[in-house]
C-alpha atoms as a PDB file:
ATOM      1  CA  UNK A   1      12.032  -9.297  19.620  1.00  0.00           C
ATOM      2  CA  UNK A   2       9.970  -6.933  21.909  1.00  0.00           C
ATOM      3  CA  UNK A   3      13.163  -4.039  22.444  1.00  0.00           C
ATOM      4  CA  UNK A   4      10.242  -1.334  21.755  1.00  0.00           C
ATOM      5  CA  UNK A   5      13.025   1.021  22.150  1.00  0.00           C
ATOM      6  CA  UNK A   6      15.084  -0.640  20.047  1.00  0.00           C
ATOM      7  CA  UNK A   7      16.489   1.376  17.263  1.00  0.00           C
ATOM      8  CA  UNK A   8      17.258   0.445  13.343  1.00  0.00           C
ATOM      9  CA  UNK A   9      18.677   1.686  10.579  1.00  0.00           C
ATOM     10  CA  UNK A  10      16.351   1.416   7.169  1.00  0.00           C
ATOM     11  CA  UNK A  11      18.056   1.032   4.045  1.00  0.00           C
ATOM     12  CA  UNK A  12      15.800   1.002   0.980  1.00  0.00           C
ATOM     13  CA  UNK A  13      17.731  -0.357  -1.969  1.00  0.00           C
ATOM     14  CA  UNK A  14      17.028  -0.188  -5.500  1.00  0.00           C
ATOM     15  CA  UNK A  15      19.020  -1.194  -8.366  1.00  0.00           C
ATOM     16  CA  UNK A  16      22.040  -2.219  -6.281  1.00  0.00           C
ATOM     17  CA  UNK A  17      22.274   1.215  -4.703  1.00  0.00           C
ATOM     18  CA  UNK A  18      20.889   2.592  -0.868  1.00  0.00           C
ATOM     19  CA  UNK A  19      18.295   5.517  -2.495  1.00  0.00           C
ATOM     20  CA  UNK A  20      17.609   6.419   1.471  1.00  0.00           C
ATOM     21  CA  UNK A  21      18.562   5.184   5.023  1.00  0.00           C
ATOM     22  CA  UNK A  22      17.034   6.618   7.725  1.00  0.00           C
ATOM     23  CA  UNK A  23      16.754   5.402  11.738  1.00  0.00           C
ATOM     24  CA  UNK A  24      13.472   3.996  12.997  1.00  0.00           C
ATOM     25  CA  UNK A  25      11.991   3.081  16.213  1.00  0.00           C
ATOM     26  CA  UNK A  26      11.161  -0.637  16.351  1.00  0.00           C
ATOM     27  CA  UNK A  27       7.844  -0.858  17.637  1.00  0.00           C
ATOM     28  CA  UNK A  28       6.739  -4.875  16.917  1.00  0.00           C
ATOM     29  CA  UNK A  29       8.892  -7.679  15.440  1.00  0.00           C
ATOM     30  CA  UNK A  30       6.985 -11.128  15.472  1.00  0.00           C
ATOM     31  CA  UNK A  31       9.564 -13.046  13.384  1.00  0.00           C
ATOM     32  CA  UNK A  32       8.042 -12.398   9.769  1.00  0.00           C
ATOM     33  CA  UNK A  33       6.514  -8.679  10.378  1.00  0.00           C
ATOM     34  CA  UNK A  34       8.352  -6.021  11.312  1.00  0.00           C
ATOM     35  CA  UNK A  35       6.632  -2.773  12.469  1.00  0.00           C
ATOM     36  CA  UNK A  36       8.644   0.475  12.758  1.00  0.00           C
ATOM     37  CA  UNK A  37       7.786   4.054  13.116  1.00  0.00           C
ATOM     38  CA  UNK A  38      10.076   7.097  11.668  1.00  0.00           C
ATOM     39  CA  UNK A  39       9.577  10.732  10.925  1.00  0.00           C
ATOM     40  CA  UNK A  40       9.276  11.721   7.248  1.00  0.00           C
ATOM     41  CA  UNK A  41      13.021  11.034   6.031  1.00  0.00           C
ATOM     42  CA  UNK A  42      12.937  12.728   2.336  1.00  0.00           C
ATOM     43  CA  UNK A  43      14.522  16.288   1.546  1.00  0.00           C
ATOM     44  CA  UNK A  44      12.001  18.789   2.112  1.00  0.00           C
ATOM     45  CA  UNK A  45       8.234  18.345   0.597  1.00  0.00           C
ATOM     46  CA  UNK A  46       7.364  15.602  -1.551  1.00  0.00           C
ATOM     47  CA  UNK A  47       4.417  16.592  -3.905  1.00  0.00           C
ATOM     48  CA  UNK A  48       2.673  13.685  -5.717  1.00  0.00           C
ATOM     49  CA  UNK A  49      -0.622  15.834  -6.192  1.00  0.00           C
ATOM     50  CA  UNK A  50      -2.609  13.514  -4.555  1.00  0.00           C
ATOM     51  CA  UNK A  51      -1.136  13.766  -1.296  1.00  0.00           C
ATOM     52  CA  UNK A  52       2.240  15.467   0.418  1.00  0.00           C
ATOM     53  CA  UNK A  53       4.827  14.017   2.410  1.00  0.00           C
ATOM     54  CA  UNK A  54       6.292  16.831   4.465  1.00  0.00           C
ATOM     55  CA  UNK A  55       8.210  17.895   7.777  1.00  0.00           C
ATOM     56  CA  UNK A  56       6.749  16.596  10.577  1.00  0.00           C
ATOM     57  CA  UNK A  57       4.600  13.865   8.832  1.00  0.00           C
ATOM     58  CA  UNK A  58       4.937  10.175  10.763  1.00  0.00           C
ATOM     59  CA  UNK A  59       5.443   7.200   9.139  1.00  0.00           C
ATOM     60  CA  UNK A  60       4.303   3.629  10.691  1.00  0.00           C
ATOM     61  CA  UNK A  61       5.947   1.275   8.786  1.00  0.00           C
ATOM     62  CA  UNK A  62       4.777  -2.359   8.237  1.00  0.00           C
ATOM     63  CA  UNK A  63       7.734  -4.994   6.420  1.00  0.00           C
ATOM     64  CA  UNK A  64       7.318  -8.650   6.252  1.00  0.00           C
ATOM     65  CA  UNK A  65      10.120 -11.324   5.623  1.00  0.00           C
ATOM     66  CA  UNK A  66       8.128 -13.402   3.592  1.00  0.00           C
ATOM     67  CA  UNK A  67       5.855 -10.984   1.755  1.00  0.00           C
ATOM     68  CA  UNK A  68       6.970  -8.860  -1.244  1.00  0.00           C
ATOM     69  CA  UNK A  69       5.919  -5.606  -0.187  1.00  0.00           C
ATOM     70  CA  UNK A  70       5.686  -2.511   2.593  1.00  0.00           C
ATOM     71  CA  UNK A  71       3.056  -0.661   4.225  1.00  0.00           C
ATOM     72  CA  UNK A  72       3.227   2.896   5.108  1.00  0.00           C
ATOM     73  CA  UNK A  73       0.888   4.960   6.952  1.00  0.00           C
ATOM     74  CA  UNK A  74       1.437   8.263   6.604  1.00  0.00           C
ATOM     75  CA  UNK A  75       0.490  10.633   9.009  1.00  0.00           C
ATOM     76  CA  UNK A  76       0.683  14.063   9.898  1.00  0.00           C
ATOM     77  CA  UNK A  77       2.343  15.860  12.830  1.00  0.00           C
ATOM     78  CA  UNK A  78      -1.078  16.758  14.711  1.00  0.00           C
ATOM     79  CA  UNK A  79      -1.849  12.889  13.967  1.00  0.00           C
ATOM     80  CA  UNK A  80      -4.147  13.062  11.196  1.00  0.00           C
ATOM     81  CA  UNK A  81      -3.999  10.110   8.686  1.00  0.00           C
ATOM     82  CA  UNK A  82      -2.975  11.165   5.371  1.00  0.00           C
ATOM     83  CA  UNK A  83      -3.007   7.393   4.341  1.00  0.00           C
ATOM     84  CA  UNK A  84      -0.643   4.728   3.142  1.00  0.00           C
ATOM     85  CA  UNK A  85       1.912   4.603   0.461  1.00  0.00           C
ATOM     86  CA  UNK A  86       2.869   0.920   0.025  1.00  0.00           C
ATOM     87  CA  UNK A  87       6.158  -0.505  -1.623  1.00  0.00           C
ATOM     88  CA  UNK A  88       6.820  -3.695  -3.647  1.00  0.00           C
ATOM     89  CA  UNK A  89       9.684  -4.778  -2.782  1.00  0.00           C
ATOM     90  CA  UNK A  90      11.890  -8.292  -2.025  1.00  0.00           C
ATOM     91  CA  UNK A  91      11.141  -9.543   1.643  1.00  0.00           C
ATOM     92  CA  UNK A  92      12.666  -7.591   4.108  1.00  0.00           C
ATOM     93  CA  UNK A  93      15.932  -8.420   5.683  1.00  0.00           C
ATOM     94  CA  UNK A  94      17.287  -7.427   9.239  1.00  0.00           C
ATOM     95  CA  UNK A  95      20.698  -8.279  10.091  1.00  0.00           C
ATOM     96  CA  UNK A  96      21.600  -6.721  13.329  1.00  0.00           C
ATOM     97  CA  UNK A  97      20.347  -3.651  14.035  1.00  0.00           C
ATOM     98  CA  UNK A  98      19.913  -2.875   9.746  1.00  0.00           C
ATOM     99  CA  UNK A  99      16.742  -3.562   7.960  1.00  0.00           C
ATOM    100  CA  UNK A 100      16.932  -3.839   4.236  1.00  0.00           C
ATOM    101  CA  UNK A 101      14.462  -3.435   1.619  1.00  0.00           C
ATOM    102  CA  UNK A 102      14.996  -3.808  -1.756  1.00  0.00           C
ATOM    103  CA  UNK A 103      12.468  -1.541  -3.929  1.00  0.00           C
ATOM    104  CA  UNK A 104      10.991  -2.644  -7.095  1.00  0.00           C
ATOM    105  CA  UNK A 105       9.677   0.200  -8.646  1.00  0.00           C
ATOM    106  CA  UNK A 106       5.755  -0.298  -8.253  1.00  0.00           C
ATOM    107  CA  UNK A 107       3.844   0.891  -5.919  1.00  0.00           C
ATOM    108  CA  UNK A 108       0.268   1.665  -4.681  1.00  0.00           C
ATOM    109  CA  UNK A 109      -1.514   4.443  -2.445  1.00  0.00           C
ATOM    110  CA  UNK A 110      -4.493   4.344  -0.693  1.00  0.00           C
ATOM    111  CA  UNK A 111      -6.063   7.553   0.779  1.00  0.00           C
ATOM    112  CA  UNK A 112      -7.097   7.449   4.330  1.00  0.00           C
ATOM    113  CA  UNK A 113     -11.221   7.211   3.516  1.00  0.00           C
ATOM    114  CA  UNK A 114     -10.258   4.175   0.952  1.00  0.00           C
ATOM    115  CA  UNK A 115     -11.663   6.566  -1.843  1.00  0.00           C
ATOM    116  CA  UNK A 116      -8.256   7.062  -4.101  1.00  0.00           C
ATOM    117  CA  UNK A 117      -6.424   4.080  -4.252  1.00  0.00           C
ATOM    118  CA  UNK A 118      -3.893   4.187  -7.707  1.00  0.00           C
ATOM    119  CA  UNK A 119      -0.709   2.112  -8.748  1.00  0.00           C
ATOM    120  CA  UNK A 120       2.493   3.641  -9.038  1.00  0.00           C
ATOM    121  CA  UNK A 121       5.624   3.849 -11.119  1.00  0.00           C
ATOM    122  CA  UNK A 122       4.328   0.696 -13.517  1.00  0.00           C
ATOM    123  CA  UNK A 123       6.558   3.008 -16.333  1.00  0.00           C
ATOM    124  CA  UNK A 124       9.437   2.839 -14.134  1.00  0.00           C
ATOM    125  CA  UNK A 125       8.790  -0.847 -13.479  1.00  0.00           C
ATOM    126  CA  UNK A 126       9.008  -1.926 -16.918  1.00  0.00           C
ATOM    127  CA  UNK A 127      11.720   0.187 -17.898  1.00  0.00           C
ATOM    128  CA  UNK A 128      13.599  -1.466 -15.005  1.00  0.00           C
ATOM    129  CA  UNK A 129      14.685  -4.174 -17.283  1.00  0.00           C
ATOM    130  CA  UNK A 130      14.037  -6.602 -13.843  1.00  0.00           C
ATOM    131  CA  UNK A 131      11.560  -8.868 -16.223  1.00  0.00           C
ATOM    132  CA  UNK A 132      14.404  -9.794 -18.572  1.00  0.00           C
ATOM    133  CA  UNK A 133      16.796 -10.133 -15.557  1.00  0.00           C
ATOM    134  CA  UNK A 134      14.700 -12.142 -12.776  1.00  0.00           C
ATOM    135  CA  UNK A 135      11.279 -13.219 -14.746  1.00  0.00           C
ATOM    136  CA  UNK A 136      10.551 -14.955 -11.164  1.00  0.00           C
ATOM    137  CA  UNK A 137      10.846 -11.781  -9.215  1.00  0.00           C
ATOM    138  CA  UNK A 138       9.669  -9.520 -12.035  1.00  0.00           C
ATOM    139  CA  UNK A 139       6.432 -11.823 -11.876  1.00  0.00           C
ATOM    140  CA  UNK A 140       6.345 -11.619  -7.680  1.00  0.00           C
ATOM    141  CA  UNK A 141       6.323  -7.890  -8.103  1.00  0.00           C
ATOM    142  CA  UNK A 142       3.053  -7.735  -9.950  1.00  0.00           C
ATOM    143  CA  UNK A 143       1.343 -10.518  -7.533  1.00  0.00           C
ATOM    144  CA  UNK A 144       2.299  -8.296  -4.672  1.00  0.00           C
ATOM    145  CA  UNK A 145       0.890  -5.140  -6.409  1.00  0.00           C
ATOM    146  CA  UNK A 146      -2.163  -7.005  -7.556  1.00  0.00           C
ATOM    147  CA  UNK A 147      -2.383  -8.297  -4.335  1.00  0.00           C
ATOM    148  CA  UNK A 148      -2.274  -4.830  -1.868  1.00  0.00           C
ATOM    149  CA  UNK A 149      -4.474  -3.290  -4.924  1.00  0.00           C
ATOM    150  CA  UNK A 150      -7.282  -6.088  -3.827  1.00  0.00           C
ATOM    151  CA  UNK A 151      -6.670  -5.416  -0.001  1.00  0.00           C
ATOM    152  CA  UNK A 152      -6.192  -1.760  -0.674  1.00  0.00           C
ATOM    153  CA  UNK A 153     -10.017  -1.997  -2.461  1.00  0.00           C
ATOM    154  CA  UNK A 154     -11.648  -3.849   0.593  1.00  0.00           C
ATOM    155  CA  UNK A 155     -12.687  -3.080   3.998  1.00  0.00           C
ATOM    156  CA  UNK A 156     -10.303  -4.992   5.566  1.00  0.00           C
ATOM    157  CA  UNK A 157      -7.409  -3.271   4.480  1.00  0.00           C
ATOM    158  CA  UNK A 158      -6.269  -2.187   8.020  1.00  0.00           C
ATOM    159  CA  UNK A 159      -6.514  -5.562   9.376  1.00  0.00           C
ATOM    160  CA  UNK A 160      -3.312  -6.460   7.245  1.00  0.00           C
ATOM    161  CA  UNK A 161      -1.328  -4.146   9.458  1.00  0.00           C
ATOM    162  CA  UNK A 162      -3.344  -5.215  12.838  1.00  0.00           C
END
């Protein structure tokens, strides 16, 4: 699909319930990646001490149809890269004109000099009761958060979203 001016609606899922849809601009879709860019689509300021997603702030977003998890870079109004918050979640579906993404709880930031890279929500995760439910995608989940922590840690990490 090359509609660069295509728009989408992104539904992010989790437990069986849209937490947030918001429209983005497709920008690439090769078939199994999906590349779309959005402004910050949260109420107000969110504050995770190590970095704040605000009004204004762009998001590039990277999904994959046969990966389990999303790519966000985060940047700021002016441009400046904050750095990327990235989502496990179940490959990404697009039916139409709707992309949806089912979150799984874990997640993983890396700061824009590669410095501060931490995983996310691994309380939430097992609270989630998903590795009594699905053991195979309870078990996916951690690969994919293992997996971005190892990118996330090298110097190629950008070359995942090339």
């Amino acid at each position: 699909m090359s509609a660069k001016s295509a728009e989408l609606s992104v539904a992010l899922v989790k437990a069986g319930r849209t937490k947030i849809r918001y429209a983005a601009a497709l920008l690439h879709d090769d078939g199994t990646r999906l590349a779309v860019r959005a402004p910050w689509a949260g109420d107000g300021v969110r504050d995770f001490g190590f970095v704040r997603f605000e009004a204004g702030d762009v998001f590039t977003e990277y999904f994959w149809r046969d990966r389990w998890y999303a790519v966000k870079e985060v940047r700021t109004a002016a441009g400046v890269l904050k750095g990327w918050y990235c989502d496990v979640t179940r490959p990404a579906v697009l039916t139409g004109n709707e992309l949806v993404v089912e979150d799984l709880d874990l997640d993983l930031w890396r700061s824009a000099d590669g410095t501060d890279v931490r995983r996310l929500d691994e309380d939430e995760f097992a609270e989630s009761g998903l590795a009594d439910r699905d053991p195979g995608a309870a078990a996916a989940a951690v690969a994919a958060l293992d997996e971005l922590e190892r990118l996330a840690r090298g110097d190629d990490f950008t070359a995942l979203l090339a």
